[in-house]
PDB file of N, CA and C in Angstrom:
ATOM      1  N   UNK A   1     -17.022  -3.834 -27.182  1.00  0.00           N
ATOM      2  CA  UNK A   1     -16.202  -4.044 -26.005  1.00  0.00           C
ATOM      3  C   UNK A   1     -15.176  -2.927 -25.933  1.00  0.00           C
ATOM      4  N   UNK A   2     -14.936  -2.060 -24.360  1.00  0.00           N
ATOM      5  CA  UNK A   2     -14.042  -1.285 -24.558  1.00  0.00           C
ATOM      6  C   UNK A   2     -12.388  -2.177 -24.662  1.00  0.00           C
ATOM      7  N   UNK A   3     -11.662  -1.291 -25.303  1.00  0.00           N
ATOM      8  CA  UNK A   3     -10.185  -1.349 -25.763  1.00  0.00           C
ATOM      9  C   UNK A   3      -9.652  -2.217 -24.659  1.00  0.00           C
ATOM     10  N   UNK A   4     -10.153  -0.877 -23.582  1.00  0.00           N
ATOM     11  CA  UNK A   4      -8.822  -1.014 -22.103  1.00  0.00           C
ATOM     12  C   UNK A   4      -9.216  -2.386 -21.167  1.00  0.00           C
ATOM     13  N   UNK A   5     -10.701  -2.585 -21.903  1.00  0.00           N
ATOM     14  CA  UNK A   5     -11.316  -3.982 -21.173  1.00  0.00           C
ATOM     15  C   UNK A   5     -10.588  -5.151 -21.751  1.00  0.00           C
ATOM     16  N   UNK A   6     -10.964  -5.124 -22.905  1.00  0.00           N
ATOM     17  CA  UNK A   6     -10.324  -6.532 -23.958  1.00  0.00           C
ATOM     18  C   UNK A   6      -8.379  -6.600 -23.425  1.00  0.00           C
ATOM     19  N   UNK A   7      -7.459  -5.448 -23.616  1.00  0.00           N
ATOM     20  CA  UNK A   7      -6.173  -5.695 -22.792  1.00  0.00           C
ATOM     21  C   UNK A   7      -5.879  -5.982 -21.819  1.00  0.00           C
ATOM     22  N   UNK A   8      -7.513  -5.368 -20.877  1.00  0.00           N
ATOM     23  CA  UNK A   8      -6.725  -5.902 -19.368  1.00  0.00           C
ATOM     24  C   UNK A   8      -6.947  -7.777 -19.478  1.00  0.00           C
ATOM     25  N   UNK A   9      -8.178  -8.189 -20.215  1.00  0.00           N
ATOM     26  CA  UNK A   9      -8.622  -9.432 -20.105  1.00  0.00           C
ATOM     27  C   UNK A   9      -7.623  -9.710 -20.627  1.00  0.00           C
ATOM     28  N   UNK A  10      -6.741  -9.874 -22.130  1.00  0.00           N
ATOM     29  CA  UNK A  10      -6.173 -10.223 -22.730  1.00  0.00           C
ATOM     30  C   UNK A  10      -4.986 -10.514 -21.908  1.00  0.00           C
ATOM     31  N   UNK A  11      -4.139  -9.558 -21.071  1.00  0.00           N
ATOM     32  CA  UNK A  11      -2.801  -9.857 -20.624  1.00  0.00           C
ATOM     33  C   UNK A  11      -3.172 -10.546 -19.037  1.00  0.00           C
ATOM     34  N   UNK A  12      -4.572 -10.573 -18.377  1.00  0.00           N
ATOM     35  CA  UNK A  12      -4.928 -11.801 -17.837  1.00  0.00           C
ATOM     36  C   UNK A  12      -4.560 -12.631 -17.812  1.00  0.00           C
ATOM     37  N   UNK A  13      -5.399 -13.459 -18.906  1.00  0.00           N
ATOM     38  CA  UNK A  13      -5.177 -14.544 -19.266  1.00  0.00           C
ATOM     39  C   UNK A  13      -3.662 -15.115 -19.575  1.00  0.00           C
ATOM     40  N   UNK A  14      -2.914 -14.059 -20.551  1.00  0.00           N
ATOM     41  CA  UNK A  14      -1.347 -14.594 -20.741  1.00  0.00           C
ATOM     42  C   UNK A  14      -0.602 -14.513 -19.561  1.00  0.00           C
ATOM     43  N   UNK A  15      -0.489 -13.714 -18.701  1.00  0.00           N
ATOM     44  CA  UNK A  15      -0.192 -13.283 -17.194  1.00  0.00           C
ATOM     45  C   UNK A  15      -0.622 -15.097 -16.757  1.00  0.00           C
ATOM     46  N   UNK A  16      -1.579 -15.659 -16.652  1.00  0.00           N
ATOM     47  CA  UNK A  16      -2.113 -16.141 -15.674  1.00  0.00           C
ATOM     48  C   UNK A  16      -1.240 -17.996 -16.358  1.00  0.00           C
ATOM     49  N   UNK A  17      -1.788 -17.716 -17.818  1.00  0.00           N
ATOM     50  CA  UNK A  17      -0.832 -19.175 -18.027  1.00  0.00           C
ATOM     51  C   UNK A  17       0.621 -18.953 -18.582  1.00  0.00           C
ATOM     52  N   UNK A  18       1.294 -17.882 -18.406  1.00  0.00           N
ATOM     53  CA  UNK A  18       2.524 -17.808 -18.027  1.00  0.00           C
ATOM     54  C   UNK A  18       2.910 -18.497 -16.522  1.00  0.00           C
ATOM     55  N   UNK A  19       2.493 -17.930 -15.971  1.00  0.00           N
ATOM     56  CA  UNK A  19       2.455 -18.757 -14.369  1.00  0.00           C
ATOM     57  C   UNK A  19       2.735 -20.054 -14.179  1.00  0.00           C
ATOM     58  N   UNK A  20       1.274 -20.350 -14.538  1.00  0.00           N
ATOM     59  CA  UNK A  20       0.981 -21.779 -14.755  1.00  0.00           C
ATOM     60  C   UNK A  20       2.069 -22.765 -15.216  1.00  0.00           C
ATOM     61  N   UNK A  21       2.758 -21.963 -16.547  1.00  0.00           N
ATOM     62  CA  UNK A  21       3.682 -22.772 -17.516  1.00  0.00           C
ATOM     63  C   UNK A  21       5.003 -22.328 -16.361  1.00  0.00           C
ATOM     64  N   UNK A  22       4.890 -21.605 -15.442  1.00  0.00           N
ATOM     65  CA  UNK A  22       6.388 -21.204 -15.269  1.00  0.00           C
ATOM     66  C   UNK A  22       6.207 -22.610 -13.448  1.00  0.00           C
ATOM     67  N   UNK A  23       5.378 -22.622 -13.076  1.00  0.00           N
ATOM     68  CA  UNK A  23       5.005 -23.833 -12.307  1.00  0.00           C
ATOM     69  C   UNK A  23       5.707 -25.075 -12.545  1.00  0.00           C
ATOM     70  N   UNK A  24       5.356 -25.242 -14.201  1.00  0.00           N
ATOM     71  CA  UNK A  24       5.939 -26.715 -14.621  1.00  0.00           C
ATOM     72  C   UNK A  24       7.073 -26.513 -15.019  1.00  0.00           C
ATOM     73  N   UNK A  25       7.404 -25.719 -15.845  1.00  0.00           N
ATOM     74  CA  UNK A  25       9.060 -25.982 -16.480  1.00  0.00           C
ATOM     75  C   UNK A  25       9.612 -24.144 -16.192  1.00  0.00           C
ATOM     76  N   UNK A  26      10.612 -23.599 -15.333  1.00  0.00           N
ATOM     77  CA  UNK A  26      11.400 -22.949 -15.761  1.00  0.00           C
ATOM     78  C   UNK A  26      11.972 -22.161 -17.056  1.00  0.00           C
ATOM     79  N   UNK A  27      11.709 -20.767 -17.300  1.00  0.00           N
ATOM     80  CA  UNK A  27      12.005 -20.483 -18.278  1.00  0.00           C
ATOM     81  C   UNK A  27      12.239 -18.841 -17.887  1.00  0.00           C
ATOM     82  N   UNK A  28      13.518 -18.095 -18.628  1.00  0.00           N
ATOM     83  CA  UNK A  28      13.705 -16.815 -17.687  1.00  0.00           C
ATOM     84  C   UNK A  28      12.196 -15.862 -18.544  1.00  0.00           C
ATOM     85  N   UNK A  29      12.339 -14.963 -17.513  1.00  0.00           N
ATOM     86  CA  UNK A  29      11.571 -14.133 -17.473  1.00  0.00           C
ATOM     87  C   UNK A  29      10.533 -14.533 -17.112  1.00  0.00           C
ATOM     88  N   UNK A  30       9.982 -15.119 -16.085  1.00  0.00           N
ATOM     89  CA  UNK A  30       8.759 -16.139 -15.866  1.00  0.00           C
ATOM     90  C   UNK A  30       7.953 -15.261 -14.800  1.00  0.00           C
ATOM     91  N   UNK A  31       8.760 -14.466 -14.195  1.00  0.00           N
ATOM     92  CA  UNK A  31       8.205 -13.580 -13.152  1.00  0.00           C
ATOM     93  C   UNK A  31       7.558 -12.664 -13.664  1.00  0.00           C
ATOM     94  N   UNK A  32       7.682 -12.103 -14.803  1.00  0.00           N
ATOM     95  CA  UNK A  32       6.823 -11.180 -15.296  1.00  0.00           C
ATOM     96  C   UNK A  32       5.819 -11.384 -15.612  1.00  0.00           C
ATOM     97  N   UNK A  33       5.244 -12.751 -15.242  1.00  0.00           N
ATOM     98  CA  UNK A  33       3.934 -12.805 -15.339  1.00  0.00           C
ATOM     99  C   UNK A  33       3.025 -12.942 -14.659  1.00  0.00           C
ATOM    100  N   UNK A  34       3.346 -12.508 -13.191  1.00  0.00           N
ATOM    101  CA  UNK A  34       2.578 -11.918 -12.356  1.00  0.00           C
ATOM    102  C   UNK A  34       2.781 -10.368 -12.701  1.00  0.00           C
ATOM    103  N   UNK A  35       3.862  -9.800 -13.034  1.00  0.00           N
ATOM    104  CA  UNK A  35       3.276  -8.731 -13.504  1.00  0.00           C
ATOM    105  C   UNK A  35       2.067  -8.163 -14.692  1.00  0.00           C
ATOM    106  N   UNK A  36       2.414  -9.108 -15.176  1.00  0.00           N
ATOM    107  CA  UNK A  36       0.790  -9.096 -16.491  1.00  0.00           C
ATOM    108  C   UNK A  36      -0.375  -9.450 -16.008  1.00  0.00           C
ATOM    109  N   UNK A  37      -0.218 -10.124 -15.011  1.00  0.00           N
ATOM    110  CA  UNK A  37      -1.674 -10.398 -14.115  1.00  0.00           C
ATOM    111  C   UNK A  37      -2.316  -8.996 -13.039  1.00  0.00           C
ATOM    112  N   UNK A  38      -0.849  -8.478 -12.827  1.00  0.00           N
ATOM    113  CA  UNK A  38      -1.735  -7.117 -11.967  1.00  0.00           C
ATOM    114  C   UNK A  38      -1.615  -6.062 -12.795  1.00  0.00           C
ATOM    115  N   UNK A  39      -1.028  -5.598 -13.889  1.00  0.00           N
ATOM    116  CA  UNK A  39      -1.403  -5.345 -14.732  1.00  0.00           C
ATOM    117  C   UNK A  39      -2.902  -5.527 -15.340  1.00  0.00           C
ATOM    118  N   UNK A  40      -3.007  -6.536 -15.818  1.00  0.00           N
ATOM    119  CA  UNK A  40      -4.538  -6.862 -16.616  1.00  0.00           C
ATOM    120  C   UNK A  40      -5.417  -6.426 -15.537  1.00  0.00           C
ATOM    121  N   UNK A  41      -5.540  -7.006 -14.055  1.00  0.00           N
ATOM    122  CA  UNK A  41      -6.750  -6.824 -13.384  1.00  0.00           C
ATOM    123  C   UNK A  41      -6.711  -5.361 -13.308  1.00  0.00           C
ATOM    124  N   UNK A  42      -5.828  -4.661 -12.884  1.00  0.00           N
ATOM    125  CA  UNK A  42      -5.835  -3.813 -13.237  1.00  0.00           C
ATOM    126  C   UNK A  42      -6.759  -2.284 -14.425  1.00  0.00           C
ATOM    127  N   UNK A  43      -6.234  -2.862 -15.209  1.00  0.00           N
ATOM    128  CA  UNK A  43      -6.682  -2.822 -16.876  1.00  0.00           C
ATOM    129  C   UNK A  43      -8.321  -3.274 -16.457  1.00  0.00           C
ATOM    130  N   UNK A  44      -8.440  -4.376 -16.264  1.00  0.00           N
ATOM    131  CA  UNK A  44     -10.082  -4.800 -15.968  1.00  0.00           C
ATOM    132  C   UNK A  44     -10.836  -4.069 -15.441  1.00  0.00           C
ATOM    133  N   UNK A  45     -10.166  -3.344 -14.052  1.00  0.00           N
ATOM    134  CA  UNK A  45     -10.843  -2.487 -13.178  1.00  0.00           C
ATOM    135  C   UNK A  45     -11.247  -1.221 -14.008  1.00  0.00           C
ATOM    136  N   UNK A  46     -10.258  -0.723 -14.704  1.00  0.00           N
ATOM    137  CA  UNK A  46     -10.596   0.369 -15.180  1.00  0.00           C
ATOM    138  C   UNK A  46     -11.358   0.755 -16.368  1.00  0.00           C
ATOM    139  N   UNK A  47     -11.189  -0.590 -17.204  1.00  0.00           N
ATOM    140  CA  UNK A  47     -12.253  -0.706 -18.423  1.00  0.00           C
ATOM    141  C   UNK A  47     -13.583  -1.027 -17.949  1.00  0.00           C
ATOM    142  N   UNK A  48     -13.917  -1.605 -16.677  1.00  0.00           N
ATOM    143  CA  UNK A  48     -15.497  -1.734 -15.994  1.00  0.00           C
ATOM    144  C   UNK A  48     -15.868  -0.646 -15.231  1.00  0.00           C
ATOM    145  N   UNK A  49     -14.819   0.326 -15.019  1.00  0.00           N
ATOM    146  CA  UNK A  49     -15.773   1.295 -14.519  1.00  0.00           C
ATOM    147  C   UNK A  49     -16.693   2.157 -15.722  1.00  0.00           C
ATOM    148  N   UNK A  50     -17.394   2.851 -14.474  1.00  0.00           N
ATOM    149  CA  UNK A  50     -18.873   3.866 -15.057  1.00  0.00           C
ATOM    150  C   UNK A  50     -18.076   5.018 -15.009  1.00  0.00           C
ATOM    151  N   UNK A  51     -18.522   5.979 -16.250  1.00  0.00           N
ATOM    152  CA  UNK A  51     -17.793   7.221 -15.758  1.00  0.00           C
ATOM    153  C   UNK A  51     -18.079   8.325 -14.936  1.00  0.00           C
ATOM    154  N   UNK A  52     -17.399   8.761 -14.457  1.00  0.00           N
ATOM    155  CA  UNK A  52     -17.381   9.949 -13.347  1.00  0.00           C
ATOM    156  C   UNK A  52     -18.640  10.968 -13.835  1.00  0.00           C
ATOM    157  N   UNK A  53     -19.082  11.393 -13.227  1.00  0.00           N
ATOM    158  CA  UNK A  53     -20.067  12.679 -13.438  1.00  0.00           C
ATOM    159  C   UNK A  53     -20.026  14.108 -13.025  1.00  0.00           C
ATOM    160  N   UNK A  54     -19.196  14.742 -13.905  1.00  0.00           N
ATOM    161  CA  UNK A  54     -18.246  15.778 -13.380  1.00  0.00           C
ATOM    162  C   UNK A  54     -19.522  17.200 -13.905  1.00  0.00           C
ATOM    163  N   UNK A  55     -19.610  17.892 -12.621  1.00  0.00           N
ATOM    164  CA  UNK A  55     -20.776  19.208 -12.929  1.00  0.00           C
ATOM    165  C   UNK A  55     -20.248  19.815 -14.182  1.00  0.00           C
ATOM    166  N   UNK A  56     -20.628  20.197 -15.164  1.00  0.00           N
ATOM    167  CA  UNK A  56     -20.405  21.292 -15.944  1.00  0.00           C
ATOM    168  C   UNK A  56     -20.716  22.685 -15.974  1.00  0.00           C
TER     169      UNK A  56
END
């Protein structure tokens, strides 16, 4: 599995039930976890791409 794949999935998921948890109970810094969510997809996008095919 690439690196940049497994982090973007990884801060996904924490991104996503940060949220979740910040839904039910209040806790500071709770907003930053929509930033870990566009972050990760992010991260996702770029660990699933194919690479470029640059002439040599």
């Amino acid at each position: 599995m690439n690196r940049t794949l497994a982090v973007g999935l990884a801060l996904t998921v924490l991104g996503l039930a940060g949220y979740v948890f910040g839904l039910v109970a209040s806790y500071p810094g709770r907003a930053f976890s929509i930033t870990g969510v566009m972050v990760g997809v992010t991260l996702l996008a770029i660990g699933n791409a194919t690479p470029s095919e640059e002439p040599r």
